[in-house]
Protein backbone atom coordinates (compact mmCIF):
# COMPACT_ATOMS: atom_id res chain seq x y z
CA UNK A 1 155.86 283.53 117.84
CA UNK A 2 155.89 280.05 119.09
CA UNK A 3 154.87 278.19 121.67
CA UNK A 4 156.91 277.31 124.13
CA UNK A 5 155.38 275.34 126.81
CA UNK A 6 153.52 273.39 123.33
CA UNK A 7 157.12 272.71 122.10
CA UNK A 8 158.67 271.71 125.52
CA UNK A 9 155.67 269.12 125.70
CA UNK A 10 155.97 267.95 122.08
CA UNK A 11 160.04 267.51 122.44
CA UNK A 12 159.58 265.76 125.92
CA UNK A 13 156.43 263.71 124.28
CA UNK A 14 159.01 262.79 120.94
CA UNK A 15 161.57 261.66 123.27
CA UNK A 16 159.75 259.53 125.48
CA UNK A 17 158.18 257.77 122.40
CA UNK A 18 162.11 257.32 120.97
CA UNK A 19 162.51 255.80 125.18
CA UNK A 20 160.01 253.71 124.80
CA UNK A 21 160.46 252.38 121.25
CA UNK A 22 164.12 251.93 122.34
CA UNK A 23 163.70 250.37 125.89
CA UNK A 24 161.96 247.16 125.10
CA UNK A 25 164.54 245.96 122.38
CA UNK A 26 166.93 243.46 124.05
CA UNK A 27 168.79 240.81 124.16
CA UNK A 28 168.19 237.82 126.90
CA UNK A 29 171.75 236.44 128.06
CA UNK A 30 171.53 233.43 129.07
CA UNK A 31 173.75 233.63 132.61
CA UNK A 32 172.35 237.21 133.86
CA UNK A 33 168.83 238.04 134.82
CA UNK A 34 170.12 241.73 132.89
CA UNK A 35 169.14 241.77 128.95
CA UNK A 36 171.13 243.84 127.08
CA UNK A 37 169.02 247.07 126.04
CA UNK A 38 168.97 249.91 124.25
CA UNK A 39 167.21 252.11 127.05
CA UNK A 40 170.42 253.22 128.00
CA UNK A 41 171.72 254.64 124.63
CA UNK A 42 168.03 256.25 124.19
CA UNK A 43 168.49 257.77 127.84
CA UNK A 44 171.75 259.61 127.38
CA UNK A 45 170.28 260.59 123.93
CA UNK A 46 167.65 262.28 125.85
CA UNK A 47 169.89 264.58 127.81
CA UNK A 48 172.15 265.24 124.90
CA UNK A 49 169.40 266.67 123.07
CA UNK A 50 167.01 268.30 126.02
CA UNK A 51 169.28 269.15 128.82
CA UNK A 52 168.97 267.59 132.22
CA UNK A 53 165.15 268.74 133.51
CA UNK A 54 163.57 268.14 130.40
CA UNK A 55 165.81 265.07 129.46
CA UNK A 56 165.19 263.78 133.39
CA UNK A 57 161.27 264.12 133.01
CA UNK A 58 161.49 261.80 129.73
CA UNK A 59 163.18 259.36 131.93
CA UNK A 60 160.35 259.53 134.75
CA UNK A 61 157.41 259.39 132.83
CA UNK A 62 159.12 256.35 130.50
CA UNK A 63 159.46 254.41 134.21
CA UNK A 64 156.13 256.33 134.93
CA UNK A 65 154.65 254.51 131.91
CA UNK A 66 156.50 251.26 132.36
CA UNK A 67 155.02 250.95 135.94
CA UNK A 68 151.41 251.32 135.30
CA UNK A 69 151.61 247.89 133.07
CA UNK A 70 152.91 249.56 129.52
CA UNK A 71 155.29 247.28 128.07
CA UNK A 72 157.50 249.63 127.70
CA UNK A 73 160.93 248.07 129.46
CA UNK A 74 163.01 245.22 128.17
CA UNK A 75 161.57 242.26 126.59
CA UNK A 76 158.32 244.32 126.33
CA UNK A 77 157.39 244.03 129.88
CA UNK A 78 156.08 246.43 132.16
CA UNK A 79 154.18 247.16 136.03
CA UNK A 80 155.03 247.15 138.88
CA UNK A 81 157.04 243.88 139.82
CA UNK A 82 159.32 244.66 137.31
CA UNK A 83 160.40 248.09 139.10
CA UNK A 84 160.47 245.46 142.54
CA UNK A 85 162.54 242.70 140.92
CA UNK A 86 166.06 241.82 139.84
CA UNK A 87 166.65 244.53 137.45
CA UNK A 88 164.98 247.56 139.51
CA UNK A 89 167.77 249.00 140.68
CA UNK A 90 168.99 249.67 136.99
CA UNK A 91 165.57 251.06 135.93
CA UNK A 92 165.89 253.71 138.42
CA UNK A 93 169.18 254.27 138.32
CA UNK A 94 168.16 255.53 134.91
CA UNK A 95 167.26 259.07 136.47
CA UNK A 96 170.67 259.34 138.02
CA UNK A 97 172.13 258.40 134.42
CA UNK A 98 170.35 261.47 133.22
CA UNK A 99 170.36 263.64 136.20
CA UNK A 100 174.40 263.09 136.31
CA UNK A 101 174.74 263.51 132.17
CA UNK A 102 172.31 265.80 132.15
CA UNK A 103 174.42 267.97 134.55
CA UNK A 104 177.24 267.74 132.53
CA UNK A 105 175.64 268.62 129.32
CA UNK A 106 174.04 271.77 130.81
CA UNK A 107 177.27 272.75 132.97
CA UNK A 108 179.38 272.78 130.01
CA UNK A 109 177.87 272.72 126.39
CA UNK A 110 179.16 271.53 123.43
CA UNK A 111 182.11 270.15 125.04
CA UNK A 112 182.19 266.49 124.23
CA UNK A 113 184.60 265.34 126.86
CA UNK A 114 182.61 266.41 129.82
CA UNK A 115 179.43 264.96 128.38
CA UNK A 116 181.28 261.59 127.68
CA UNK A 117 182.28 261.76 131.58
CA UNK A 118 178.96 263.04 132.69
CA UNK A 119 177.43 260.04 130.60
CA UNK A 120 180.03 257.48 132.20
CA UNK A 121 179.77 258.76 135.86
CA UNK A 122 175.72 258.43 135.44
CA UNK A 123 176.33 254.70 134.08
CA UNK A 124 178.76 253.98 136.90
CA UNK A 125 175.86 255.38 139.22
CA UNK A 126 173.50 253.07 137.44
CA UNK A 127 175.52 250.15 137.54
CA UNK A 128 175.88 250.76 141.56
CA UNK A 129 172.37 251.34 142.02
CA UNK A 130 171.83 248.18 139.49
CA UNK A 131 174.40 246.16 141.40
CA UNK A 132 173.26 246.26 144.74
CA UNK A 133 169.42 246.07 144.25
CA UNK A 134 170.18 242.85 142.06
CA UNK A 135 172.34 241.23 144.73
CA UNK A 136 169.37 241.70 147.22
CA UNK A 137 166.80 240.26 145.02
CA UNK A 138 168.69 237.27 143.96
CA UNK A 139 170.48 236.42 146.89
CA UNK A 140 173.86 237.22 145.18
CA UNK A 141 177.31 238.57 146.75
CA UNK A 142 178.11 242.45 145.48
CA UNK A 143 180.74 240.17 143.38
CA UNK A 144 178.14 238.12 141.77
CA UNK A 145 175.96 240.48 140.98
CA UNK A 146 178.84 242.60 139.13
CA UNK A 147 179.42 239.88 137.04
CA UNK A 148 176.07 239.28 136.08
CA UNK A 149 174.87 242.79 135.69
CA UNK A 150 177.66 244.77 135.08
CA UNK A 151 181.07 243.19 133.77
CA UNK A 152 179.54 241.42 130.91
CA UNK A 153 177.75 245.10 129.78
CA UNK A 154 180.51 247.76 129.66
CA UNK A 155 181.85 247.29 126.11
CA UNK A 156 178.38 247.84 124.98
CA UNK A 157 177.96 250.64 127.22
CA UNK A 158 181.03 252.30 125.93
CA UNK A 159 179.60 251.83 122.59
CA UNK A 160 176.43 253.34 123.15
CA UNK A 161 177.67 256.50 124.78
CA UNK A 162 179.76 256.84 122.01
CA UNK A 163 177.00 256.55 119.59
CA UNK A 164 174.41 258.78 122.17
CA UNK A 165 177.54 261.40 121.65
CA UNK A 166 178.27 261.09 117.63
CA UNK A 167 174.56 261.40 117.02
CA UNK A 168 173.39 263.79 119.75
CA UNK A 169 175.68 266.58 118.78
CA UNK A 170 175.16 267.04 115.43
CA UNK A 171 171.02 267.14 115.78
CA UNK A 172 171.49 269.13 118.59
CA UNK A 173 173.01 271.82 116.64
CA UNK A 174 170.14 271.06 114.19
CA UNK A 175 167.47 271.29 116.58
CA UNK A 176 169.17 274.40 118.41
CA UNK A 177 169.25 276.00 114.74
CA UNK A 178 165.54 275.61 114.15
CA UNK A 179 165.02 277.04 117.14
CA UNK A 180 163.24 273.75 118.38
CA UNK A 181 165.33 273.84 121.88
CA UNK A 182 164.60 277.02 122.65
């Protein structure tokens, strides 16, 4: 008989090395303090595959990791300013990206369509908390702010939910099958 608590810890630890493998790959643009990331895409991944609680924890001990000087967030950065400056508000918002999707995936499983909206109400979340907390730090209007931090973003997004979605199902199944998410 297996293990459970050892495989909850293993699948949590797996995930949070995929979240931080994923998180610091970006791209710089030049007229928003925002790179674009993949720490979003590896986020609702983590839910897909783990369920809200255990996809939620990944999410807190990557930021967890991140703060304590790990170069684990965009650009390879890490500590504690970064979870204080411009783009703070979308690290944490991160939690409510996988507390919301999460939700959905656990509410109703297997059904594609909620997790897509459970994924895109958690990035709307995100972009809000994103939004405002950049606005503060860089003296911008709300206005400002959306088009640096959000606007130029949500084709990507889109993209990577879609991807989180056409790759999360299918190894979900797999995983569920090996009795892995037990």
């Amino acid at each position: 008989m297996r293990n459970t608590k050892t495989a909850n810890l293993t699948i949590i630890g797996l995930m949070t090395a995929v979240l931080c493998i994923l998180g610091p790959l970006s791209i710089v643009i030049p007229f928003s303090p925002v790179p674009i990331s993949l720490t979003n895409f590896a986020v609702c991944l983590s839910v897909l595959l783990l369920g809200m609680k255990r996809g939620t924890l990944v999410t807190l001990v990557y930021l967890f990791i991140g703060f304590v000087g790990v170069p684990v967030f965009s650009a390879f950065t890490g500590g504690p300013g970064k979870l204080i400056g411009p783009t703070g508000g979308y690290l944490i918002g991160f939690v409510f990206l996988a507390l919301i999707a999460g939700y959905a995936v656990d509410r109703f499983p297997g059904k594609i369509g909620w997790t897509i909206l459970g994924m895109a109400v958690g990035t709307i979340v995100l972009y809000g908390l994103g939004t405002s907390w950049l606005a503060y730090t860089a003296g911008l209007t709300f206005s400002q702010a959306l088009l640096a931090g959000v606007i130029p973003f949500i084709p990507g997004d889109i993209i990577k939910i879609a991807l989180a979605v056409m790759i999360g199902f299918p190894v979900r199944k797999r995983l569920n099958q090996a009795g892995i998410l037990q």
